[in-house]
PDB file of N, CA and C in Angstrom:
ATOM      1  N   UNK A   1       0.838  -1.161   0.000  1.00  0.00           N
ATOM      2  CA  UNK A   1       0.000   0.000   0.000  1.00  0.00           C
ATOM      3  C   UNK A   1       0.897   1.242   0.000  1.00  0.00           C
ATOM      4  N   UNK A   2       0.886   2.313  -1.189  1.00  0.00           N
ATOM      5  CA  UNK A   2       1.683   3.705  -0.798  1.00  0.00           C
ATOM      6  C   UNK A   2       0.786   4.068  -0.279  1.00  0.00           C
ATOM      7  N   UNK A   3       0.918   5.260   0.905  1.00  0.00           N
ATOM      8  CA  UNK A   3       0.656   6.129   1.674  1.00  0.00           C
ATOM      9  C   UNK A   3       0.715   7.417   1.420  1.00  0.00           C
ATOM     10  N   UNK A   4       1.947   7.453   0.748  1.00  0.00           N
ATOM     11  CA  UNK A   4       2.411   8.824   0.554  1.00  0.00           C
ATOM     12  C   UNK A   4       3.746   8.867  -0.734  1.00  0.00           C
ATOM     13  N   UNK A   5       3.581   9.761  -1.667  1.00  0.00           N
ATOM     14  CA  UNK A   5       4.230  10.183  -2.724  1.00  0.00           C
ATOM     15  C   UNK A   5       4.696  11.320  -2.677  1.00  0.00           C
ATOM     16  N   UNK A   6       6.469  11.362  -3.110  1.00  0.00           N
ATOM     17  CA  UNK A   6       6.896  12.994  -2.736  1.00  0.00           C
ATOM     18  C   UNK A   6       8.033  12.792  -3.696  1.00  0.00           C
ATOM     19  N   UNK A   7       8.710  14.007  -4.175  1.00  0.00           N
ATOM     20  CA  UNK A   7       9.626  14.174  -4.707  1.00  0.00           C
ATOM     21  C   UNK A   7      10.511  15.320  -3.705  1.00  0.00           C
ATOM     22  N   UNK A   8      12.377  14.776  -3.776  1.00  0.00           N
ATOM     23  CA  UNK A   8      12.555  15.857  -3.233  1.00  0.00           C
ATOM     24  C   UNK A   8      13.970  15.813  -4.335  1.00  0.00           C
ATOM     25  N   UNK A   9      13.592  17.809  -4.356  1.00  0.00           N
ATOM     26  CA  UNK A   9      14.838  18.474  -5.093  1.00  0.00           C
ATOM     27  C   UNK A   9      15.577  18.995  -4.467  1.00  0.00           C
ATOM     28  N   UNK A  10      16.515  19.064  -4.611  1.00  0.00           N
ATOM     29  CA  UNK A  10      17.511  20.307  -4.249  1.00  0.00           C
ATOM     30  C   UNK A  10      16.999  20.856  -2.712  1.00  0.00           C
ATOM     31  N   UNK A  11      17.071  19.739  -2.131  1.00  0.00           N
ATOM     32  CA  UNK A  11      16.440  19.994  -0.233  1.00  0.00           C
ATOM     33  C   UNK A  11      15.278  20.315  -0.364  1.00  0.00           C
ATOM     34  N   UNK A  12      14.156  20.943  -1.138  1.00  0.00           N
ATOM     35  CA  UNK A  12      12.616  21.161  -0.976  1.00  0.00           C
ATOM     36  C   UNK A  12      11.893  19.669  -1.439  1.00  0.00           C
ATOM     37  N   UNK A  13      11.092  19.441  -0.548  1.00  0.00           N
ATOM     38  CA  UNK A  13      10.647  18.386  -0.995  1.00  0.00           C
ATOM     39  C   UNK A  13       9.019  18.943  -1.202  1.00  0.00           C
ATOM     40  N   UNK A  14       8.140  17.540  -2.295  1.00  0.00           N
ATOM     41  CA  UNK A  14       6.916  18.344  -3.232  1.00  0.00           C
ATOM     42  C   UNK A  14       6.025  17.212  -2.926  1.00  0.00           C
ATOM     43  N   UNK A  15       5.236  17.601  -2.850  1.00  0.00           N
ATOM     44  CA  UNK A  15       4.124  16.456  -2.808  1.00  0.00           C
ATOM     45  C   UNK A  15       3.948  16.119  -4.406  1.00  0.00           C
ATOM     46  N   UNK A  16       3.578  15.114  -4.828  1.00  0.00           N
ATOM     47  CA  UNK A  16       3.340  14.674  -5.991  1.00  0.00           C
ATOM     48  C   UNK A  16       2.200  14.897  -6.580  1.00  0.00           C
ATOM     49  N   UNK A  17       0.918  14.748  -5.612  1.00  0.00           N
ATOM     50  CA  UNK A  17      -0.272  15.660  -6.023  1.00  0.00           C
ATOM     51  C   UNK A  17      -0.424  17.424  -6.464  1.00  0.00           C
ATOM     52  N   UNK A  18       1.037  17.657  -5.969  1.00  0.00           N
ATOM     53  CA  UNK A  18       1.001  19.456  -6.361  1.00  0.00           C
ATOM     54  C   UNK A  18       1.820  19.623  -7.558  1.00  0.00           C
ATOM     55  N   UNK A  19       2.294  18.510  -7.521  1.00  0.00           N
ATOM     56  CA  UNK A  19       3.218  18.773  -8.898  1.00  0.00           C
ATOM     57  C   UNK A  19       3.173  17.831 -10.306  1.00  0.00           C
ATOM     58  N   UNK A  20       1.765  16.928 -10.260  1.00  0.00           N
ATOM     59  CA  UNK A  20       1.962  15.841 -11.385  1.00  0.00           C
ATOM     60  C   UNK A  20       1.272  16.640 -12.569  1.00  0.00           C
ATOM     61  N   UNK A  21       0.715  17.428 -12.895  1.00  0.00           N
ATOM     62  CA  UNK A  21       0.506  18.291 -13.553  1.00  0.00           C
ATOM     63  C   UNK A  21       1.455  18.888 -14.710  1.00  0.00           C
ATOM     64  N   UNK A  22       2.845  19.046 -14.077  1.00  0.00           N
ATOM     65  CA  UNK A  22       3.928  19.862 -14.174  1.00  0.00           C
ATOM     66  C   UNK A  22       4.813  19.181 -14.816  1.00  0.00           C
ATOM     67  N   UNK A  23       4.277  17.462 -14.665  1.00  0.00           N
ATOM     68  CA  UNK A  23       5.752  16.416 -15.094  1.00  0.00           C
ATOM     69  C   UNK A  23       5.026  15.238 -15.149  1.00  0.00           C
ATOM     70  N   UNK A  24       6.122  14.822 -16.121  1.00  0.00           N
ATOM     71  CA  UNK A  24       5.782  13.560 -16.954  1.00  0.00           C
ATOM     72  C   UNK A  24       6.575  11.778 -16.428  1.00  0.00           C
ATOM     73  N   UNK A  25       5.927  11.603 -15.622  1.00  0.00           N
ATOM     74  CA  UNK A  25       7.167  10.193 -15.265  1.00  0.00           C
ATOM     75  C   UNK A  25       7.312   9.210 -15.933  1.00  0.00           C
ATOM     76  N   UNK A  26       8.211   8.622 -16.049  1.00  0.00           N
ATOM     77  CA  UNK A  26       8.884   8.131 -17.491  1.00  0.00           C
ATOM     78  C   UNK A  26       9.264   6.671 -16.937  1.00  0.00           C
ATOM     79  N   UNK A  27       9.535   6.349 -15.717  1.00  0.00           N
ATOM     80  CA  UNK A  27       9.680   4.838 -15.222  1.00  0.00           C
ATOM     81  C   UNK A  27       9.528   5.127 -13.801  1.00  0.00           C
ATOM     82  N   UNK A  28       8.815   3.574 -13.873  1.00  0.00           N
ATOM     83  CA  UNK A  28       8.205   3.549 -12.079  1.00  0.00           C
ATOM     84  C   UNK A  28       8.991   2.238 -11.698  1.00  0.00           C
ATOM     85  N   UNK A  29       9.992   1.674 -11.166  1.00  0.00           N
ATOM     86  CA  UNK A  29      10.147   0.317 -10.219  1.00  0.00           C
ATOM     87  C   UNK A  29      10.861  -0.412 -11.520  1.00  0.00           C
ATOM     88  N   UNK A  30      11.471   0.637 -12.613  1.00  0.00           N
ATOM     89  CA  UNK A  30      12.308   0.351 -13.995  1.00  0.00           C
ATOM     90  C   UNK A  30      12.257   0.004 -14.792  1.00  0.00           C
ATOM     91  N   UNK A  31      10.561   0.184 -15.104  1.00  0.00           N
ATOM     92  CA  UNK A  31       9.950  -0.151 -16.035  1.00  0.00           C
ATOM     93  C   UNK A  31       8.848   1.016 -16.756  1.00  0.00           C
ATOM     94  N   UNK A  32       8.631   1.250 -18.219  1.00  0.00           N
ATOM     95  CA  UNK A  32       7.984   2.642 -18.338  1.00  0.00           C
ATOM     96  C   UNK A  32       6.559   2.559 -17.818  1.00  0.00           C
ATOM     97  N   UNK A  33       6.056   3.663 -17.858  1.00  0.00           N
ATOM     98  CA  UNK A  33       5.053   4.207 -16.510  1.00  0.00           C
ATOM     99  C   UNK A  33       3.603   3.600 -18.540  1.00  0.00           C
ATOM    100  N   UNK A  34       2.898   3.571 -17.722  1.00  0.00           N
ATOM    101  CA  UNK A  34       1.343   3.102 -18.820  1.00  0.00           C
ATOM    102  C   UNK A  34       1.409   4.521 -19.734  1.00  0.00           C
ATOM    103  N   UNK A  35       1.596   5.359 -18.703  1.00  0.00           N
ATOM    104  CA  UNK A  35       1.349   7.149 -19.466  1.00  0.00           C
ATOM    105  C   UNK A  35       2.439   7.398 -21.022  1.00  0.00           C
ATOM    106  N   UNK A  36       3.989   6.811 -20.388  1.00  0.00           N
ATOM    107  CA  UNK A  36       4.744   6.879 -20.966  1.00  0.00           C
ATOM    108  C   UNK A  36       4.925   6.259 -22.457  1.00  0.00           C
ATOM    109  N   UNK A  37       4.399   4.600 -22.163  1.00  0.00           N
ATOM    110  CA  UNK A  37       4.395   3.679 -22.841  1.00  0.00           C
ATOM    111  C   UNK A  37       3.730   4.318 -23.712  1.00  0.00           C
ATOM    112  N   UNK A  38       2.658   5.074 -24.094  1.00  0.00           N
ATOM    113  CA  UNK A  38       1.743   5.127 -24.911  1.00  0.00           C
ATOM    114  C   UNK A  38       2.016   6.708 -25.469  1.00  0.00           C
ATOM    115  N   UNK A  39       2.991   7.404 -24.810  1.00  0.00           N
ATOM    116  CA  UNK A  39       3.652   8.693 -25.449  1.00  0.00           C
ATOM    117  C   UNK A  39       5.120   7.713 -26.553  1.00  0.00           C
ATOM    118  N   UNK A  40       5.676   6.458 -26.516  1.00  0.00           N
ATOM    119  CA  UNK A  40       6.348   5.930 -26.795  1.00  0.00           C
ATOM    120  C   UNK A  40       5.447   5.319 -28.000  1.00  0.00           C
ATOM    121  N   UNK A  41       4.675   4.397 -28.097  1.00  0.00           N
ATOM    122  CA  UNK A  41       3.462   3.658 -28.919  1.00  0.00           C
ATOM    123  C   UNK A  41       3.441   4.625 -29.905  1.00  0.00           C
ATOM    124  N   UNK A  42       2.670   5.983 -29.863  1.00  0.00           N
ATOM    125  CA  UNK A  42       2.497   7.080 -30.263  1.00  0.00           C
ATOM    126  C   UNK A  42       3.335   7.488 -31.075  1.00  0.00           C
ATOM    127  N   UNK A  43       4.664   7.779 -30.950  1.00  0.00           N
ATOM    128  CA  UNK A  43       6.307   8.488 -31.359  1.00  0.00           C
ATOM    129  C   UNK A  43       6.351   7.188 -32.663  1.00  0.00           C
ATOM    130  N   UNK A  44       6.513   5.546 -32.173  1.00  0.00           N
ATOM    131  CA  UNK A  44       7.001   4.804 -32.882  1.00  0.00           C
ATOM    132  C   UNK A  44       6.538   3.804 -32.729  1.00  0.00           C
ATOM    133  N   UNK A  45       5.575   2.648 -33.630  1.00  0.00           N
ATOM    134  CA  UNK A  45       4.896   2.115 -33.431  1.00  0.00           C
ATOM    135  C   UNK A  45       5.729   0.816 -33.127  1.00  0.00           C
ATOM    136  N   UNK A  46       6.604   0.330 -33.375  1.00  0.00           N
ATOM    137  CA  UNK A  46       7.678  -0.716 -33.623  1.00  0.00           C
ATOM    138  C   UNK A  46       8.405  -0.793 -31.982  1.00  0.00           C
ATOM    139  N   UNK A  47       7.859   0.105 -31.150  1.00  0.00           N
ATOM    140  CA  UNK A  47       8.438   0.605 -30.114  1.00  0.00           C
ATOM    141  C   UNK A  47       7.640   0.115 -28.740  1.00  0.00           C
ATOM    142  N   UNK A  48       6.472  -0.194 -29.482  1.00  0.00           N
ATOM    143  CA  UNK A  48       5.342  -0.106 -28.415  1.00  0.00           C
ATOM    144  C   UNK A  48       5.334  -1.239 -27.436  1.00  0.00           C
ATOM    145  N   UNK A  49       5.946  -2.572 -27.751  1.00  0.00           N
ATOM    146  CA  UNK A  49       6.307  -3.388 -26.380  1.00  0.00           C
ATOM    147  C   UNK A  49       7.187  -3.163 -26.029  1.00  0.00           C
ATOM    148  N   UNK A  50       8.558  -1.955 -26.104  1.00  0.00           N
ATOM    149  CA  UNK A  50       9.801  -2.012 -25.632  1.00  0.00           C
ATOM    150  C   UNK A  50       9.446  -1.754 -24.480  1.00  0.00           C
ATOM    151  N   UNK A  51      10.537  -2.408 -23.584  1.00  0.00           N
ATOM    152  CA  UNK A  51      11.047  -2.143 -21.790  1.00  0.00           C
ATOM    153  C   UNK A  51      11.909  -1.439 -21.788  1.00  0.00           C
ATOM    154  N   UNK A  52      12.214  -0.522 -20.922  1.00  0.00           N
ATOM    155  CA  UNK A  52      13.633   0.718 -20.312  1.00  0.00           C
ATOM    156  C   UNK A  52      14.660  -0.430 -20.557  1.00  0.00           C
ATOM    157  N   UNK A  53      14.878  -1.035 -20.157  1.00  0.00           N
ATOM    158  CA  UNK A  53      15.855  -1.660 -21.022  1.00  0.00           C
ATOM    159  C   UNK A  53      16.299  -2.377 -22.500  1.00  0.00           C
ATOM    160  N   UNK A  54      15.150  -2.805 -22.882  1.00  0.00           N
ATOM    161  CA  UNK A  54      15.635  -2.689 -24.239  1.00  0.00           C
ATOM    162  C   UNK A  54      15.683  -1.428 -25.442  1.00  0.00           C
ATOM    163  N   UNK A  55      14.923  -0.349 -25.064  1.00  0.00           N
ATOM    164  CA  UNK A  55      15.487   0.786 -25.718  1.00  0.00           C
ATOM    165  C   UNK A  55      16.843   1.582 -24.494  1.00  0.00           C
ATOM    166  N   UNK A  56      17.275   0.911 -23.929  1.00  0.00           N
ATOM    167  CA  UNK A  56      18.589   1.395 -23.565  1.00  0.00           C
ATOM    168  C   UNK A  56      19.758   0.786 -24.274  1.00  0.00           C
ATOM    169  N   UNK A  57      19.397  -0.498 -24.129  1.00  0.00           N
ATOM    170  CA  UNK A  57      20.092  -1.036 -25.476  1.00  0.00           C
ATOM    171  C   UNK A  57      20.449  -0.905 -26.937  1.00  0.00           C
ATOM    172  N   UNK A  58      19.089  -0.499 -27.365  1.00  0.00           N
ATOM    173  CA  UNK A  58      19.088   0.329 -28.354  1.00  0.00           C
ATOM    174  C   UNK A  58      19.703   2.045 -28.954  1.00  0.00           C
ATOM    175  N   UNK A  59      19.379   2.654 -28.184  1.00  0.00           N
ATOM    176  CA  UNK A  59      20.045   3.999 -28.240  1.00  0.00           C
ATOM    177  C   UNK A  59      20.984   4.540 -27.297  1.00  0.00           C
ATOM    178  N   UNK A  60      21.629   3.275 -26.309  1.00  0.00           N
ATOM    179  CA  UNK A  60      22.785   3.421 -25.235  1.00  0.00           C
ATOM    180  C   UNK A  60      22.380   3.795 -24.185  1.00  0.00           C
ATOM    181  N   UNK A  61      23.427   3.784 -23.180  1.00  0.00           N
ATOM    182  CA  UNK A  61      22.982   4.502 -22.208  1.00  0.00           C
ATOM    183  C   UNK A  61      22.853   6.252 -21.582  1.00  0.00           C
ATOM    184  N   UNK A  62      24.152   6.308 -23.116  1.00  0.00           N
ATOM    185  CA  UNK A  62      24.538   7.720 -23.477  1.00  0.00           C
ATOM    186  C   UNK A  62      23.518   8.580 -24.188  1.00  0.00           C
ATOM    187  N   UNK A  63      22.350   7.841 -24.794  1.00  0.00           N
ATOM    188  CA  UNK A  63      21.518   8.440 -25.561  1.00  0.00           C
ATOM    189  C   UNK A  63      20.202   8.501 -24.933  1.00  0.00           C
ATOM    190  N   UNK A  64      20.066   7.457 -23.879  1.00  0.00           N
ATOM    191  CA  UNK A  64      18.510   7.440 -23.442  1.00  0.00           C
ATOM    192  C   UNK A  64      18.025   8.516 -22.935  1.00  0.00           C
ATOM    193  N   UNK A  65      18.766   9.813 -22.271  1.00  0.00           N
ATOM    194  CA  UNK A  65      18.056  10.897 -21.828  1.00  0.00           C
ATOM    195  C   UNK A  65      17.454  11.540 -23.049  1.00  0.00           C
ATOM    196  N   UNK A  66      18.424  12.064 -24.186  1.00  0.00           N
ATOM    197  CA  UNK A  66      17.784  12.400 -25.404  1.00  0.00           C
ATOM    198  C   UNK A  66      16.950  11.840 -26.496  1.00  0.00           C
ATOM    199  N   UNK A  67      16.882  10.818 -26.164  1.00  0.00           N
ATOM    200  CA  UNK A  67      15.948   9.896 -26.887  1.00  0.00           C
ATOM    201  C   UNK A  67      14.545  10.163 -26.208  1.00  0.00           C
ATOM    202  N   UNK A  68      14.690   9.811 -24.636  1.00  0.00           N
ATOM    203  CA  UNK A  68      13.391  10.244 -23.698  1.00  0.00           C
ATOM    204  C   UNK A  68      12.553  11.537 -24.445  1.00  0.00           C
ATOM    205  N   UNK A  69      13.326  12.895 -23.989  1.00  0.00           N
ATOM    206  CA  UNK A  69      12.977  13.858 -24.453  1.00  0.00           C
ATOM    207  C   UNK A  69      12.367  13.824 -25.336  1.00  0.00           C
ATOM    208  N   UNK A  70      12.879  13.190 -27.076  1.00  0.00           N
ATOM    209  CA  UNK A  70      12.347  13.296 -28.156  1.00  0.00           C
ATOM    210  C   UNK A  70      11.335  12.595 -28.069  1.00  0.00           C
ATOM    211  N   UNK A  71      11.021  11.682 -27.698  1.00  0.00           N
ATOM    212  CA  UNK A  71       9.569  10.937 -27.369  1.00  0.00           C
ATOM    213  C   UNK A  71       8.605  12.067 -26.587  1.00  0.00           C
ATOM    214  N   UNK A  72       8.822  12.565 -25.881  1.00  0.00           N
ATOM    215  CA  UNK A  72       8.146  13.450 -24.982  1.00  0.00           C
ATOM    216  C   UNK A  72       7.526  14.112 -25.730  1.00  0.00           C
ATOM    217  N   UNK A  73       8.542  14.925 -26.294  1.00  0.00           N
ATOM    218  CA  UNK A  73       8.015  16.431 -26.885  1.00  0.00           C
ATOM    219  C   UNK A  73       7.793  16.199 -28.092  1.00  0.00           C
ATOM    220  N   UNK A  74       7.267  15.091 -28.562  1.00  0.00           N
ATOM    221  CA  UNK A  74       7.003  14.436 -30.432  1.00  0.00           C
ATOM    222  C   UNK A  74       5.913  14.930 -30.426  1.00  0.00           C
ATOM    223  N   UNK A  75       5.140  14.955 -29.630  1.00  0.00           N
ATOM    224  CA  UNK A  75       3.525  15.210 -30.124  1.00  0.00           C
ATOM    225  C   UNK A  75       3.377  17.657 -29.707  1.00  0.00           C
ATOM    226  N   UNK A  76       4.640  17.531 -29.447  1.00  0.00           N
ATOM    227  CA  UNK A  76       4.490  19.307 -29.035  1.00  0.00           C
ATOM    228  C   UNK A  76       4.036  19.185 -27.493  1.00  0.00           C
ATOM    229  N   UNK A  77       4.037  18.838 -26.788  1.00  0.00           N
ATOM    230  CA  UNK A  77       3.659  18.562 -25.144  1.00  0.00           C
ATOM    231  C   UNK A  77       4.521  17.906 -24.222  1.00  0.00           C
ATOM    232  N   UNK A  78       5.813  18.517 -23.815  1.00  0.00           N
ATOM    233  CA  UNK A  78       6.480  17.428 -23.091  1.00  0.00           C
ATOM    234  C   UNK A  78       5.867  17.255 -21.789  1.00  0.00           C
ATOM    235  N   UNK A  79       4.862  17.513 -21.396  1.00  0.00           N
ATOM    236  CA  UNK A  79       4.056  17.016 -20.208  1.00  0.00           C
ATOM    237  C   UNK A  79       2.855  16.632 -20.571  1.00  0.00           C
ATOM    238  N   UNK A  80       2.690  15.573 -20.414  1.00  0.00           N
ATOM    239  CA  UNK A  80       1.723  14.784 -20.762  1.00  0.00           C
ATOM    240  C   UNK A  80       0.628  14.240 -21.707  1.00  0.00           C
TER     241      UNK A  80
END
């Protein structure tokens, strides 16, 4: 059972209800989030059963932040 969800930055910490609005989560427990998967599906159809690890494999480990991104912001919305 979670109880409670928080993010903390740079010493302020956020409740997740004040801030999911704001941001897009991209893997939960290292695997992509349902939201994500289907901003991924969306981008590239050939893509749509991949796991965080096999598109890490694919575009490195050096590339997966910018790869993320470009999935994100494919449709003009990098939040959500």
């Amino acid at each position: 059972m979670i109880t409670e969800q928080f993010f903390l930055y740079a010493g302020a910490r956020y409740d997740y209800s004040d801030i999911d609005s704001l941001i897009t989560v991209v893997t939960r427990n290292g695997e992509f989030t349902d939201e994500f998967s289907q901003e991924i599906s969306d981008y590239a159809s050939s893509f749509t059963n991949a796991t965080y690890s096999d598109v890490v494999k694919i575009v490195g480990s050096s590339g997966i932040d910018g790869w993320l991104i470009k999935v994100a912001g494919d449709d003009g919305n990098y939040i959500g």
